[in-house]
Protein backbone atom coordinates (compact mmCIF):
# COMPACT_ATOMS: atom_id res chain seq x y z
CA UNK A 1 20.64 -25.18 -19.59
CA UNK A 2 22.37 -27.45 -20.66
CA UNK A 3 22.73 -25.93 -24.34
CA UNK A 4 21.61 -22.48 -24.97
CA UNK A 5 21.96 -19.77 -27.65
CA UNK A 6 21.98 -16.07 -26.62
CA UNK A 7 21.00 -13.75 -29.85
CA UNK A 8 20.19 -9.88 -30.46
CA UNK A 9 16.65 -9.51 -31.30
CA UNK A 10 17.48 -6.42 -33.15
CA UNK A 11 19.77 -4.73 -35.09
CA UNK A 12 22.87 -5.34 -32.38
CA UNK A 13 23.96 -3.69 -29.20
CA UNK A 14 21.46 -5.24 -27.65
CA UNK A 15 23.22 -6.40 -24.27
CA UNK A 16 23.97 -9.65 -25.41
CA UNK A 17 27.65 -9.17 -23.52
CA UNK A 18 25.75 -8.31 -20.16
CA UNK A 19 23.34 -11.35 -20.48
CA UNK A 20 25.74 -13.89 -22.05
CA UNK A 21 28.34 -13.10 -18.78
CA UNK A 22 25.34 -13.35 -16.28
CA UNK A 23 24.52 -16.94 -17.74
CA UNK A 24 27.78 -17.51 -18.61
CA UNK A 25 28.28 -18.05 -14.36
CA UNK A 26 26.51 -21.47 -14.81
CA UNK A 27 27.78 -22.75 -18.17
CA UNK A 28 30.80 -25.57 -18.98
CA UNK A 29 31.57 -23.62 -22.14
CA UNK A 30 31.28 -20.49 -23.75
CA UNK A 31 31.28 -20.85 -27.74
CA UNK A 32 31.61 -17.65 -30.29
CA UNK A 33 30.11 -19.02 -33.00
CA UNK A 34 29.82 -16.01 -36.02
CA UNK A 35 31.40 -12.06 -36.62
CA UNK A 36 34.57 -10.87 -36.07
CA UNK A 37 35.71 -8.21 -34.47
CA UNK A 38 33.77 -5.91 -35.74
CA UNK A 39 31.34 -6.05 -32.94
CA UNK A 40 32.02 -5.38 -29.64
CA UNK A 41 30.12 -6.72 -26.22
CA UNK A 42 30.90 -4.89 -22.77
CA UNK A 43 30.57 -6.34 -19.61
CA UNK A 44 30.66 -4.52 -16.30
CA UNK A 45 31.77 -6.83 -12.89
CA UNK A 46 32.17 -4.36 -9.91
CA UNK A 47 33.97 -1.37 -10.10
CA UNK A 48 35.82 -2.85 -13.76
CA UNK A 49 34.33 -2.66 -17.57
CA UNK A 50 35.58 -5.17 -20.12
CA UNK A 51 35.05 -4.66 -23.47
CA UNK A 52 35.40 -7.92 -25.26
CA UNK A 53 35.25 -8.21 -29.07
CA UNK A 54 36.82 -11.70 -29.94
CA UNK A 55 36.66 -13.77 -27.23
CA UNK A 56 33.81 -14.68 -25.41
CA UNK A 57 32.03 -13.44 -22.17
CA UNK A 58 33.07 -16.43 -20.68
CA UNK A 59 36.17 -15.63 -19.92
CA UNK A 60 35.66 -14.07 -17.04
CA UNK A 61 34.84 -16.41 -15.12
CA UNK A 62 37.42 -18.84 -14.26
CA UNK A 63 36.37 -22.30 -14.54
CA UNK A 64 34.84 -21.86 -17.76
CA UNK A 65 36.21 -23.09 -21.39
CA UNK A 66 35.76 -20.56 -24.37
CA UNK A 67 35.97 -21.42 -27.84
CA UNK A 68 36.36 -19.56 -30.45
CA UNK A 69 34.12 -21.08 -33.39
CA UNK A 70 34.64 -21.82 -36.73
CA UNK A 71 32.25 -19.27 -38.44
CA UNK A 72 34.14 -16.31 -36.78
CA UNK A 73 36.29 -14.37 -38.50
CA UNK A 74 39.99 -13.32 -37.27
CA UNK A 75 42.16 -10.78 -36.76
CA UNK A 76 44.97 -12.12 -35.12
CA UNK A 77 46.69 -8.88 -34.15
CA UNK A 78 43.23 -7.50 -32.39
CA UNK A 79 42.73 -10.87 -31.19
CA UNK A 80 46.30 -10.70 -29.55
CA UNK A 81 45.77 -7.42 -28.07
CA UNK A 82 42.14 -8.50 -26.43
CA UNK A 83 43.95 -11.29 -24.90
CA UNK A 84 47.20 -9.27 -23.42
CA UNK A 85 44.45 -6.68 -22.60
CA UNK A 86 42.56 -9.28 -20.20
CA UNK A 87 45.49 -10.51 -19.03
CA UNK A 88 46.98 -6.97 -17.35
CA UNK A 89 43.50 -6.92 -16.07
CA UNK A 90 43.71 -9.71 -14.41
CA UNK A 91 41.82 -12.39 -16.16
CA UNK A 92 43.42 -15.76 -16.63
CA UNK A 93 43.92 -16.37 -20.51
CA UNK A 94 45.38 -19.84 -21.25
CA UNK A 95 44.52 -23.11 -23.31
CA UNK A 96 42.83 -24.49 -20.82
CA UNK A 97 40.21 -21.19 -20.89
CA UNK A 98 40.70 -20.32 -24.52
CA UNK A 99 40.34 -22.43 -27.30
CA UNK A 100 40.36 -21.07 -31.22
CA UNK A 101 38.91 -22.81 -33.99
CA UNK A 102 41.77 -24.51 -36.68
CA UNK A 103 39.01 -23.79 -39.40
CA UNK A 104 38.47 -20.32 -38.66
CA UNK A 105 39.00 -17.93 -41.28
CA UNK A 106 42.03 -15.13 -40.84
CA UNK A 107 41.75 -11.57 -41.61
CA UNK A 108 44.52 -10.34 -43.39
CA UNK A 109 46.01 -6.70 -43.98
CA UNK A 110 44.57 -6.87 -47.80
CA UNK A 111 41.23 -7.50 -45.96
CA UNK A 112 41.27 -3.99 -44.54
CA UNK A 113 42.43 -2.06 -47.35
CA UNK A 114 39.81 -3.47 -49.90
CA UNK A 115 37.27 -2.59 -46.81
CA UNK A 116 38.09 1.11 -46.95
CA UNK A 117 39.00 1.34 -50.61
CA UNK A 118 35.80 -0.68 -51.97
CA UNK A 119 33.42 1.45 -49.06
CA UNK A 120 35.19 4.53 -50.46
CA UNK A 121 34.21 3.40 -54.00
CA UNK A 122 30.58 3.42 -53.37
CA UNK A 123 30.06 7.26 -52.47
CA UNK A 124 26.74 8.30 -51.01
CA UNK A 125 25.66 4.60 -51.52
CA UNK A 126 28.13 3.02 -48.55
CA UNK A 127 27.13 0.67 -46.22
CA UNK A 128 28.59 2.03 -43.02
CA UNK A 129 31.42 -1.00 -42.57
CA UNK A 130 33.82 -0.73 -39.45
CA UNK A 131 36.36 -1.05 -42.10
CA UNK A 132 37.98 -4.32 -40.21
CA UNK A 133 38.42 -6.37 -42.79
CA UNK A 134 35.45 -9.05 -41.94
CA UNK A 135 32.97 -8.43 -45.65
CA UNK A 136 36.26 -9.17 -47.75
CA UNK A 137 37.62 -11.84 -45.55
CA UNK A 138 33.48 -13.60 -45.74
CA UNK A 139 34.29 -13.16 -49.52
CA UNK A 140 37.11 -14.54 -49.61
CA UNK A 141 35.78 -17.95 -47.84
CA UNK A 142 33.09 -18.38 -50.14
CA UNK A 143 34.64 -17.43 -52.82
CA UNK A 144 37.45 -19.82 -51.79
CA UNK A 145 40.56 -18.15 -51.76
CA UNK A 146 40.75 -17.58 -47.82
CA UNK A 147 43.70 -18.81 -45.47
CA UNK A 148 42.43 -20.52 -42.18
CA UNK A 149 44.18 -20.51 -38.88
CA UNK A 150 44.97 -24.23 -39.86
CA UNK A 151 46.81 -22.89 -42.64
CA UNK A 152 48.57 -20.39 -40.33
CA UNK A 153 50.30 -23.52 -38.51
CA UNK A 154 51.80 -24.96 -41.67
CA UNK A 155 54.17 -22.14 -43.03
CA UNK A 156 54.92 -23.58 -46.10
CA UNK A 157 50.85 -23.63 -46.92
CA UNK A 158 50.97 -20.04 -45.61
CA UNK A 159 53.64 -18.97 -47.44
CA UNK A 160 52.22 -20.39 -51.02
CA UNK A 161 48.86 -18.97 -50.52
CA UNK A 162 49.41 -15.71 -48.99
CA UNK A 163 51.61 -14.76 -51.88
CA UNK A 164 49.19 -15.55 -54.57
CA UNK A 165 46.61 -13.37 -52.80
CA UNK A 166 48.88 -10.91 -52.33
CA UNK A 167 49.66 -10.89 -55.94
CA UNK A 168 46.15 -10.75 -57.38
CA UNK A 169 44.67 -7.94 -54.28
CA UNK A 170 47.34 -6.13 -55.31
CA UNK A 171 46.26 -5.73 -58.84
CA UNK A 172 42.99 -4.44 -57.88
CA UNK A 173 44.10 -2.40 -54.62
CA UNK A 174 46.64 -0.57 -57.33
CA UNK A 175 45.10 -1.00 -60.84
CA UNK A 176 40.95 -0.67 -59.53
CA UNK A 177 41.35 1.78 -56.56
CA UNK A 178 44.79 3.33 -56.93
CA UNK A 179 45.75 2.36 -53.74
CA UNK A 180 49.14 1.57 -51.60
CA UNK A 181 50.27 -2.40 -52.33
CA UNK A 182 51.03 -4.99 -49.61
CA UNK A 183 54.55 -5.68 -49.28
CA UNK A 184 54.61 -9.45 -49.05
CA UNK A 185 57.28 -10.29 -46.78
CA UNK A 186 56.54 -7.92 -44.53
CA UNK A 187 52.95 -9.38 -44.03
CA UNK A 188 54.40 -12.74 -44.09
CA UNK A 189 56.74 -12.04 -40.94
CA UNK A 190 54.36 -10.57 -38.85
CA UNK A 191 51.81 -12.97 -39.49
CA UNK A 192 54.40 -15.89 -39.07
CA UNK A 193 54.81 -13.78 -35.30
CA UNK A 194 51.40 -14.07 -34.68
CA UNK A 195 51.41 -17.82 -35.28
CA UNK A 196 53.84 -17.98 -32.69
CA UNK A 197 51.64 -16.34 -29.91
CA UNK A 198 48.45 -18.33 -30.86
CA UNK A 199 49.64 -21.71 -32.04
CA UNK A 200 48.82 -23.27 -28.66
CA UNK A 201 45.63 -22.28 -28.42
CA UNK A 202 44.61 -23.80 -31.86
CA UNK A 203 42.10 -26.96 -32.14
CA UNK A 204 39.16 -28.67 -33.74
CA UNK A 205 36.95 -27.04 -31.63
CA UNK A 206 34.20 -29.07 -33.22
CA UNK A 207 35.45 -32.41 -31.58
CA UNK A 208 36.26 -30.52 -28.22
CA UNK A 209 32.40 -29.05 -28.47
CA UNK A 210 30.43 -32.61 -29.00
CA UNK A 211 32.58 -34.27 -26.86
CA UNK A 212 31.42 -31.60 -24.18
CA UNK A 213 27.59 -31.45 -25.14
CA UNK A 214 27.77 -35.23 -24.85
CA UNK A 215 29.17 -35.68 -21.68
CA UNK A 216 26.70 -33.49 -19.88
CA UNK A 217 28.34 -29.81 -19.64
CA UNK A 218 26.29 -26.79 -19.90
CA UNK A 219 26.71 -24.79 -22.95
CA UNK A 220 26.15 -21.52 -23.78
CA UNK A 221 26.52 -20.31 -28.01
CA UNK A 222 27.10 -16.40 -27.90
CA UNK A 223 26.43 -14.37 -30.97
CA UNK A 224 27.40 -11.06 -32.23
CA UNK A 225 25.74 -8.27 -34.03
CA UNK A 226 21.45 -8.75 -34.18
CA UNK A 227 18.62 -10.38 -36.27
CA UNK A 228 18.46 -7.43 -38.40
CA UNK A 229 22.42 -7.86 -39.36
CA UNK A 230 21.61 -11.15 -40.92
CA UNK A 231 22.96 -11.88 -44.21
CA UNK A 232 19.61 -13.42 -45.14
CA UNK A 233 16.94 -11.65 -42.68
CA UNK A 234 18.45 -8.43 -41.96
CA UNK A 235 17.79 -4.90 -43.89
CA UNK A 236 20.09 -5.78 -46.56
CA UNK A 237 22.28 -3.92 -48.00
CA UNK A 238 23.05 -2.77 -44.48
CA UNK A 239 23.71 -6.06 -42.90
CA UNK A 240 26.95 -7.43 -41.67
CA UNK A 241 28.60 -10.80 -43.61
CA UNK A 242 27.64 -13.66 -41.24
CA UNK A 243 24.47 -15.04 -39.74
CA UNK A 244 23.93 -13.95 -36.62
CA UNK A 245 20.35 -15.63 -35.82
CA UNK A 246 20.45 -18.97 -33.96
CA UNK A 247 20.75 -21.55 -36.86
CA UNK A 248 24.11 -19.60 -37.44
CA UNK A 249 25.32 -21.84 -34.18
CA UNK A 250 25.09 -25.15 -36.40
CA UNK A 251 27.69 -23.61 -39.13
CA UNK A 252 29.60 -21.59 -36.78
CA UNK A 253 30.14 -23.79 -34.43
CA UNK A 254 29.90 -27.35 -36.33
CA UNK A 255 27.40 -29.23 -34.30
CA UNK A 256 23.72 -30.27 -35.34
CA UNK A 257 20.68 -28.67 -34.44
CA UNK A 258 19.14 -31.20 -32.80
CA UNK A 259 21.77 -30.65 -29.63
CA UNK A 260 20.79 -26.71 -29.30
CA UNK A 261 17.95 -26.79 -26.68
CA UNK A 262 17.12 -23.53 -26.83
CA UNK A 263 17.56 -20.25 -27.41
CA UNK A 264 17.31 -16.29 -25.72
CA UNK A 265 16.76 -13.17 -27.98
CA UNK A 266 18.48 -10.35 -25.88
CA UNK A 267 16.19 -7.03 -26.81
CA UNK A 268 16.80 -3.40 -25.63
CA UNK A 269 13.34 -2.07 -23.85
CA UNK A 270 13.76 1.02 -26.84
CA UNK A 271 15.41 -0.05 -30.53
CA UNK A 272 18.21 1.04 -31.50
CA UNK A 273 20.24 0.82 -34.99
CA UNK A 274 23.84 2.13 -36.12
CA UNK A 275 24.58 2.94 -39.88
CA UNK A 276 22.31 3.58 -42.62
CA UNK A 277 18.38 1.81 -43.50
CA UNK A 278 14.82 2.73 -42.82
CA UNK A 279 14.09 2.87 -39.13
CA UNK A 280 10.55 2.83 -38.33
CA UNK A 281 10.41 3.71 -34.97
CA UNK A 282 13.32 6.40 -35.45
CA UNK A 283 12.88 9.37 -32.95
CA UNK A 284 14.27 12.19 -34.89
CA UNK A 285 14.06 14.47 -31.74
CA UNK A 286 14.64 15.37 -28.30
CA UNK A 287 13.25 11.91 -27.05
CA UNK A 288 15.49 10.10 -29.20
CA UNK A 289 18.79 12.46 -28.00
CA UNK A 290 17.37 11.87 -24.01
CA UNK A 291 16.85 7.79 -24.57
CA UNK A 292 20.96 8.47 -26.58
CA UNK A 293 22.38 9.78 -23.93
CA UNK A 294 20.62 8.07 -20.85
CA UNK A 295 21.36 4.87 -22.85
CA UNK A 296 24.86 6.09 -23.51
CA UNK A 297 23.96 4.70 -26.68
CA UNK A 298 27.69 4.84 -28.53
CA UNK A 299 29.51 2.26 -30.48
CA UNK A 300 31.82 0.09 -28.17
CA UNK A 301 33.95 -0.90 -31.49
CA UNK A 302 33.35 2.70 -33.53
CA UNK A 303 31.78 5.04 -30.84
CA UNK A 304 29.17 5.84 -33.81
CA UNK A 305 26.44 7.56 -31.88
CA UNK A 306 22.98 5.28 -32.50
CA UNK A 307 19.97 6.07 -33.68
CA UNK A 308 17.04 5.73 -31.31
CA UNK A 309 13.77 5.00 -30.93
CA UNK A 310 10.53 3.34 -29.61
CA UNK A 311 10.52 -0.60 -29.16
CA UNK A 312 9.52 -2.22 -32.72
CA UNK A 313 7.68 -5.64 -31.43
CA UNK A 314 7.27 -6.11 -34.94
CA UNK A 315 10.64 -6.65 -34.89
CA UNK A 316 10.76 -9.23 -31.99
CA UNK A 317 7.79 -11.07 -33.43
CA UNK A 318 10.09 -11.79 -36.53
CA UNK A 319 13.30 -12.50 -34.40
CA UNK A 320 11.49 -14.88 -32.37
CA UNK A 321 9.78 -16.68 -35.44
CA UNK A 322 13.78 -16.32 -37.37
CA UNK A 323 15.62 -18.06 -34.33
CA UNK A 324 12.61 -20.05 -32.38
CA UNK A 325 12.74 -17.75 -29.42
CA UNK A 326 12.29 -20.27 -26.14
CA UNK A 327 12.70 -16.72 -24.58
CA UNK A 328 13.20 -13.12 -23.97
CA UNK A 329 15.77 -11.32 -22.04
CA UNK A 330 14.59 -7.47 -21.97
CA UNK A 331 17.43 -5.06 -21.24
CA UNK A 332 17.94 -1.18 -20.20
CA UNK A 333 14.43 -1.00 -18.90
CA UNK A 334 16.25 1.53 -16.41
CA UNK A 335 16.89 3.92 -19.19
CA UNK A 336 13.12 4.60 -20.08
CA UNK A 337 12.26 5.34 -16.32
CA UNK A 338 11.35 9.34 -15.82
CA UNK A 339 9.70 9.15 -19.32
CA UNK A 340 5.87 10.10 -18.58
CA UNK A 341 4.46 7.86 -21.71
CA UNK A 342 6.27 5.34 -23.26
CA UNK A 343 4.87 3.94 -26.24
CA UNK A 344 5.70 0.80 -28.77
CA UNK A 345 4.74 -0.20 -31.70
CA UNK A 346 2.67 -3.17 -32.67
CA UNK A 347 1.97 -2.46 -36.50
CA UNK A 348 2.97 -0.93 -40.00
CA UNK A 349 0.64 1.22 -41.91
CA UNK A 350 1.42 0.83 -45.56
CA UNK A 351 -0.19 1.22 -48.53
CA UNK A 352 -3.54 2.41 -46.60
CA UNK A 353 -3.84 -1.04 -44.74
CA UNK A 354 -2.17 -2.17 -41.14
CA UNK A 355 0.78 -4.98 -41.29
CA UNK A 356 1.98 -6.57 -38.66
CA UNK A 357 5.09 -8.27 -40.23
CA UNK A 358 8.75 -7.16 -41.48
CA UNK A 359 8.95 -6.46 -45.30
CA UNK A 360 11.94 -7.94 -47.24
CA UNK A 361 11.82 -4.92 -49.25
CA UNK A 362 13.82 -1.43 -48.08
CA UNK A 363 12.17 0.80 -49.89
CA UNK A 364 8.24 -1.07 -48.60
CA UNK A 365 10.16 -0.58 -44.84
CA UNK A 366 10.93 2.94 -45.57
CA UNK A 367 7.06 3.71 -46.31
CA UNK A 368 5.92 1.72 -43.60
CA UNK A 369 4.33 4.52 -40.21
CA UNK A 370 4.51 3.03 -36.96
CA UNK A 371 0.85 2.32 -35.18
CA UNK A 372 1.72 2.84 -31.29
CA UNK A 373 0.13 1.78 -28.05
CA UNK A 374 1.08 4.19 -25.09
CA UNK A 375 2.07 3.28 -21.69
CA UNK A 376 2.27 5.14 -18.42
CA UNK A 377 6.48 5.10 -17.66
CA UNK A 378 8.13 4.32 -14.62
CA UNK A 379 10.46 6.43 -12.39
CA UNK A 380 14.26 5.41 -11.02
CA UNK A 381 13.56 3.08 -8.46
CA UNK A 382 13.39 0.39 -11.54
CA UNK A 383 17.13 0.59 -10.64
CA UNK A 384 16.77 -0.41 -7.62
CA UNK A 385 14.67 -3.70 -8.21
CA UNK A 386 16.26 -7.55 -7.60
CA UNK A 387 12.66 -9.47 -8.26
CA UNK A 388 9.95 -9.60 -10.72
CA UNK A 389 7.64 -7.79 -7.92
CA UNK A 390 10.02 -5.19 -7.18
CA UNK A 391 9.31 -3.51 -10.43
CA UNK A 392 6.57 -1.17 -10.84
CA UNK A 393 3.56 -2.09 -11.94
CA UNK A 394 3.69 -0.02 -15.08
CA UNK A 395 7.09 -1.33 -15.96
CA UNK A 396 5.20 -4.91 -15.50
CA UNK A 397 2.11 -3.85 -17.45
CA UNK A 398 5.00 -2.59 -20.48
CA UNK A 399 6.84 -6.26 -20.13
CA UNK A 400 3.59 -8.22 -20.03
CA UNK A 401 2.49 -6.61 -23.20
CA UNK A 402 5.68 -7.68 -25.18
CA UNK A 403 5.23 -11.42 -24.09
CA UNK A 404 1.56 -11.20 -25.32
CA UNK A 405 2.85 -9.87 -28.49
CA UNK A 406 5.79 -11.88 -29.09
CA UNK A 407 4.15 -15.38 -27.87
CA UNK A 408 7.92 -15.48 -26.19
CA UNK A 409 8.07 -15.34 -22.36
CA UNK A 410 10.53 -13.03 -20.62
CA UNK A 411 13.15 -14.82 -18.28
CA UNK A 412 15.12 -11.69 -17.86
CA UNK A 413 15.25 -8.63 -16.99
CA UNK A 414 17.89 -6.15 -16.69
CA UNK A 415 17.36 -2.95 -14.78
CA UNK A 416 21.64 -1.61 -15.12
CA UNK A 417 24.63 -2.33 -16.75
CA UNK A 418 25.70 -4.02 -12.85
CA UNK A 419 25.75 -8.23 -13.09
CA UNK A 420 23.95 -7.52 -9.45
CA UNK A 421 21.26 -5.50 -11.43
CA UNK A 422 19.15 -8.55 -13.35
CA UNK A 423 16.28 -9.85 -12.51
CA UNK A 424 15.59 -13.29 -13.24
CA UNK A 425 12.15 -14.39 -13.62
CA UNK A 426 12.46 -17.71 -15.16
């Protein structure tokens, strides 16, 4: 490896839970470094789905040690539930598996409501939050009012600061939005409960990380959300709080970049987006409802149908130049096949003249017409592929052309949602 970062190449729901569990089997350690749970990865392993949101893919696998970064927002009741969830399912949750981050940020109940009330606020022009809490609690941080887990495990620190939040979102959840106030002690107690059930697996994470990059051990950064959801590089407004493009690893998980040797951008073989913002490739017909529903292309945190459409390699090219792609890791190639022509796109027109980069601007994006190059598709026995040569030609023809575009070379490829059903080519 021995230190790797796995990142969506898009705008999310890329696979990234699929590909981070397959190489998860030969990492040390398995670090969440950004997000909250807001985002949601699902992993399939025989006849059982898991549908992980906090902790990493890691976890299923037994001999592996997941932290739970610093940049990564919490919710300690969902994060509770994930881990009593795994735990009826079988999955060993301890903390000697499970570390969490003493500098991690907490999500609390005032977090939520000034989610909903503040997205309420802004009408037609909303962004399309989950309404979890993980903008206000971002806001918080940098604006820097926030209580940290660390914070959690002293109650007296806990106690002080919670009430003067409480006091002041309270004024503006009332006074602003005319909403319900937080009852203090009431918030207090069950957070204090909480404590109680996590305070054991609470550490500097940072120290247990460089320890483990420098003896040796394999490591493998997982992030959440896509390139596109970027603070900085995605389609802003519609972006999510964090940075979910590789140099969000050195932040969110407190090590240097010089010990991250490289890094995979996880791509759907089609694009797909949730939410609001200009969507080049869109398909706004019964293509895009076939690729939907072959793709069973629903929210695993919301259910929020997505939109769909062609693959946008002007949208790789950018992710890989972003994160310095070492390489690509192409999924749901299985839900094109039966398509006769499959087609992506490889340039903008705007403003009478062909691009072949990703404007800043919304309102350039929204002007901007796909240019497409067509492909002959590929029928169901993609499924049924477990090499490189297995796949049909025209499915190889379609892959070649994205490495040729993107300058990035594919390592893998994923033909089902099965760990059995991923080719690796690298």
């Amino acid at each position: 490896m021995p230190t790797k970062v796995v990142i969506g190449a898009q705008w999310g729901d890329e696979g990234k839970g699929k590909i981070t569990d397959f190489l998860a089997e030969k990492a040390d350690v398995v670090v969440r470094y950004q997000g909250g749970n807001n985002a949601g990865h699902t992993v399939e392993v025989g006849d059982k789905t898991y549908k992980l949101h906090l902790i990493p893919s890691g976890i299923l696998y037994d001999d592996a040690l997941c932290l739970i970064g610093n940049g990564v927002v919490i919710d300690p009741e969902a994060l509770i539930e994930e881990m009593d969830c795994l735990k009826n399912e079988g999955v060993k949750i301890s903390p000697k598996k499970l570390l969490i981050s003493d500098r991690a940020h907490l999500i609390m109940p005032y977090h939520k409501v000034m989610d909903s009330v503040c997205e309420k606020s802004r009408g037609k022009g909303n962004i399309g939050t989950t309404g979890k809490g993980i903008g206000p609690c971002y806001t918080d941080k940098h604006e820097r009012s926030g209580i940290r887990v660390c914070d959690l495990m002293h109650e007296d620190v806990f106690r002080e600061k919670l009430k003067q939040n409480i006091e002041i979102k309270n004024k503006i959840i009332k006074e602003i939005y005319g909403g319900q106030e937080l009852n203090f002690e009431e918030v207090y107690e069950k957070y204090m409960g909480y404590r109680d059930k996590i305070k054991d697996y609470v550490a500097d994470t940072t120290v247990v990380l460089y320890d483990e990059i420098k003896s040796g051990k394999k490591v493998l950064f997982e992030g959440a959300q896509g390139t596109l959801l970027d603070i900085d590089f995605g389609t802003y407004p519609y972006v999510t709080s964090s940075h979910p493009i590789a140099g969000g690893v050195c932040t969110g998980a407190g090590i240097g970049p010089t010990m991250i040797d490289g890094a995979v951008g996880v791509c759907k073989a089609y694009t797909t987006r949730v939410g609001k913002g200009p969507f080049p490739t869109e398909l706004l017909d019964e293509m895009g409802d076939t690729i939907r529903e072959k793709g069973f292309e629903y929210g695993t945190t919301t259910g929020r149908a997505r939109r769909c459409g062609w693959l946008d390699l002007i949208i790789l090219k950018f992710a890989a130049r972003i994160s310095g792609l070492t390489e690509l890791a192409i999924t749901k190639l299985d839900t094109l096949a039966g398509i006769d022509k499959v087609k992506v796109c490889t340039g903008y027109e705007f403003e009478g003249k062909v691009i072949d980069y990703f404007p800043a601007s919304l309102e350039d994006l929204a002007l901007c017409k796909p240019v497409y190059e067509e492909f002959d598709g590929w029928d169901d026995s993609v499924q049924n592929a477990r090499t490189y040569n297995e796949l049909p030609e025209t499915a190889k023809s379609y892959l070649r052309r994205i490495e040729e575009f993107t300058g990035v070379k594919i390592s893998i490829v994923s033909v089902g949602p099965g760990r059995d059903q991923t080719i690796v080519i690298k």
